[in-house]
C-alpha atoms as a PDB file:
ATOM      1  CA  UNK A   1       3.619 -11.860  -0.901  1.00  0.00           C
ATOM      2  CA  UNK A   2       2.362 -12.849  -4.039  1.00  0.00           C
ATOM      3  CA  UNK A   3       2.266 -10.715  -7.451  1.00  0.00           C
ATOM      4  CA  UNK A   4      -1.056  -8.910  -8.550  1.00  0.00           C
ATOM      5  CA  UNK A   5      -0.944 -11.243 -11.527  1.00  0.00           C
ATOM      6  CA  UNK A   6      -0.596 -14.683 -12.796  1.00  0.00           C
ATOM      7  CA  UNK A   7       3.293 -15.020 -13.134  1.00  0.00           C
ATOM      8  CA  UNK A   8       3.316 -18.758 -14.333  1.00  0.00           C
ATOM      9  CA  UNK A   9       0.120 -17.866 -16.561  1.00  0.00           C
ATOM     10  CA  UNK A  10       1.846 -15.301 -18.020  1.00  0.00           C
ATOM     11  CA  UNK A  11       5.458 -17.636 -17.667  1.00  0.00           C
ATOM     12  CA  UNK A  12       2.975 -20.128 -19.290  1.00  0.00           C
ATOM     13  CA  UNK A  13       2.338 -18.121 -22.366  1.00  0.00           C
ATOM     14  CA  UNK A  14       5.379 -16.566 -23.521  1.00  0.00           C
ATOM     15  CA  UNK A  15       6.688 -20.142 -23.290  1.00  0.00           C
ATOM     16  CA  UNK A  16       5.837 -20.326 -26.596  1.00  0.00           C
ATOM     17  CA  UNK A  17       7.252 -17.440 -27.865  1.00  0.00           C
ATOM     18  CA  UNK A  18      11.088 -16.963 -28.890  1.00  0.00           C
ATOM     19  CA  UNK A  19      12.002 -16.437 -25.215  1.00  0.00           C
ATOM     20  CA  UNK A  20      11.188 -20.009 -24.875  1.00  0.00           C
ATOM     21  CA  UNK A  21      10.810 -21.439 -21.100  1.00  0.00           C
ATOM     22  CA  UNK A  22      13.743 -19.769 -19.032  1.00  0.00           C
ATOM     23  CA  UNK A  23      13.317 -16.324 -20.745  1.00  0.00           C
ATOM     24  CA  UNK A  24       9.752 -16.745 -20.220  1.00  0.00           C
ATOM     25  CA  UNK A  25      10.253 -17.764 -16.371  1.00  0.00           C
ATOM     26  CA  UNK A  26      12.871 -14.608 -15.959  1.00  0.00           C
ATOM     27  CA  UNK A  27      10.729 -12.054 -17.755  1.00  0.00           C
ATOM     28  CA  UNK A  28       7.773 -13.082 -15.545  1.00  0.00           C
ATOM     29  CA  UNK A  29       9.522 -12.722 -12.371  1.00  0.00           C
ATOM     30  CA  UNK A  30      11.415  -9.873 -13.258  1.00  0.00           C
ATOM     31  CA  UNK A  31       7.623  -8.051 -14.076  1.00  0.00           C
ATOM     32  CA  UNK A  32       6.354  -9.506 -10.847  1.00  0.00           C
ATOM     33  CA  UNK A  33       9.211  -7.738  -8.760  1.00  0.00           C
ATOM     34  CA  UNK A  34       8.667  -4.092 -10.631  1.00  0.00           C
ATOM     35  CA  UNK A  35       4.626  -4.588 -10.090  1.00  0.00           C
ATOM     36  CA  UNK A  36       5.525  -5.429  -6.293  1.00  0.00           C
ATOM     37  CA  UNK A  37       8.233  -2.801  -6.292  1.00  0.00           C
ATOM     38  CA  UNK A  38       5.789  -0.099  -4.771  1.00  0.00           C
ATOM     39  CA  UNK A  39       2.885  -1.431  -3.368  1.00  0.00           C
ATOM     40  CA  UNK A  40       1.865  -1.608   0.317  1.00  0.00           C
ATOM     41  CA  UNK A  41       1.518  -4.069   2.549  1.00  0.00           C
ATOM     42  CA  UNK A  42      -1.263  -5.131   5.266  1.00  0.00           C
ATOM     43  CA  UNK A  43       1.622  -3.559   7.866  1.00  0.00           C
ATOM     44  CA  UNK A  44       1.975  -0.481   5.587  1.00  0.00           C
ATOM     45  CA  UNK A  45      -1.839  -0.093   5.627  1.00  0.00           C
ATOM     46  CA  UNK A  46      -2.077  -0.572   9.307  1.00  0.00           C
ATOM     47  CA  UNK A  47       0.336   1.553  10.103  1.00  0.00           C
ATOM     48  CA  UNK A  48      -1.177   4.723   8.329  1.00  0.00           C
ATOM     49  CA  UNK A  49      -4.819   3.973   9.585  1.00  0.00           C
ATOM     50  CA  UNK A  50      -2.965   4.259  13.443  1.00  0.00           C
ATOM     51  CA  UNK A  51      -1.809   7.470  12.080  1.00  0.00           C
ATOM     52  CA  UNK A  52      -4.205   9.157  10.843  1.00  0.00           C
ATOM     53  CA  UNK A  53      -6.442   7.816  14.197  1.00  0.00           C
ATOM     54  CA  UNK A  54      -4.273   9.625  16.384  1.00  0.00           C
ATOM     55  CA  UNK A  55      -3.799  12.744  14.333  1.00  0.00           C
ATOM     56  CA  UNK A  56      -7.970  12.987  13.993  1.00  0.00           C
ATOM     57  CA  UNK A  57      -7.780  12.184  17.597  1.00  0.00           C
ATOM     58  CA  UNK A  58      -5.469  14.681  18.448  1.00  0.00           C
ATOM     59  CA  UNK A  59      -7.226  17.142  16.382  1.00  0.00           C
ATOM     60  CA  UNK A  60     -10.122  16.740  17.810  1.00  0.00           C
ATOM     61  CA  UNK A  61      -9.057  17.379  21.179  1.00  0.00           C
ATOM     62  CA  UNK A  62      -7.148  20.070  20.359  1.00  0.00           C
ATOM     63  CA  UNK A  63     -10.637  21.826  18.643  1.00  0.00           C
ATOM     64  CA  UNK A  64     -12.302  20.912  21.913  1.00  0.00           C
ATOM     65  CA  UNK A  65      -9.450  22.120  23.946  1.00  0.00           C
ATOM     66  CA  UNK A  66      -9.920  25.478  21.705  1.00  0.00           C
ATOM     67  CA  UNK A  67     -13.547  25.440  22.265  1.00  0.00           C
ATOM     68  CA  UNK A  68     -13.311  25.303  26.136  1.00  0.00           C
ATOM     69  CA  UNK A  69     -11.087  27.770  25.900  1.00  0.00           C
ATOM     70  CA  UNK A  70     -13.123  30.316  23.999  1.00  0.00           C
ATOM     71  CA  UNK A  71     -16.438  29.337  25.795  1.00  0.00           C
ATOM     72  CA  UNK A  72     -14.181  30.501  29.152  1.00  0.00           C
ATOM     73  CA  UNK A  73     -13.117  33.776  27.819  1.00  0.00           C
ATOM     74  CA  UNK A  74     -15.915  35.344  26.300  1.00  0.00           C
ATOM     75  CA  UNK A  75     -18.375  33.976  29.215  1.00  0.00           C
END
């Protein structure tokens, strides 16, 4: 997966800064892994739209189930 940012842009630019080229290289990967740290994947994504199908699903035919039920009783 890549970062949310331009780690070798960003590598790139501190380059020229006293980290010079390996600090520059570790500080962008090491900012790459914390922004990656907690966000979700296509999977992740996937998973919680099934989820939250089924539990509207089930919801739903637990209101209709409810429904029937009253429509019986009171008729």
């Amino acid at each position: 997966m890549t970062a949310p940012f331009d780690t070798l842009a960003l590598a790139k630019a501190l380059e020229l800064t006293p980290l010079g080229k390996d600090g520059a290289e570790a500080l962008a990967r090491a900012m790459a892994d914390v922004a990656m740290a907690d966000l979700a994947t296509k999977s992740d994504l996937e998973k919680a739209v099934h989820q939250l199908t089924v539990r509207g699903f089930s919801a739903l035919v637990a209101l209709a189930g409810l429904l029937v039920g009253a429509f019986a009783l009171f008729r």
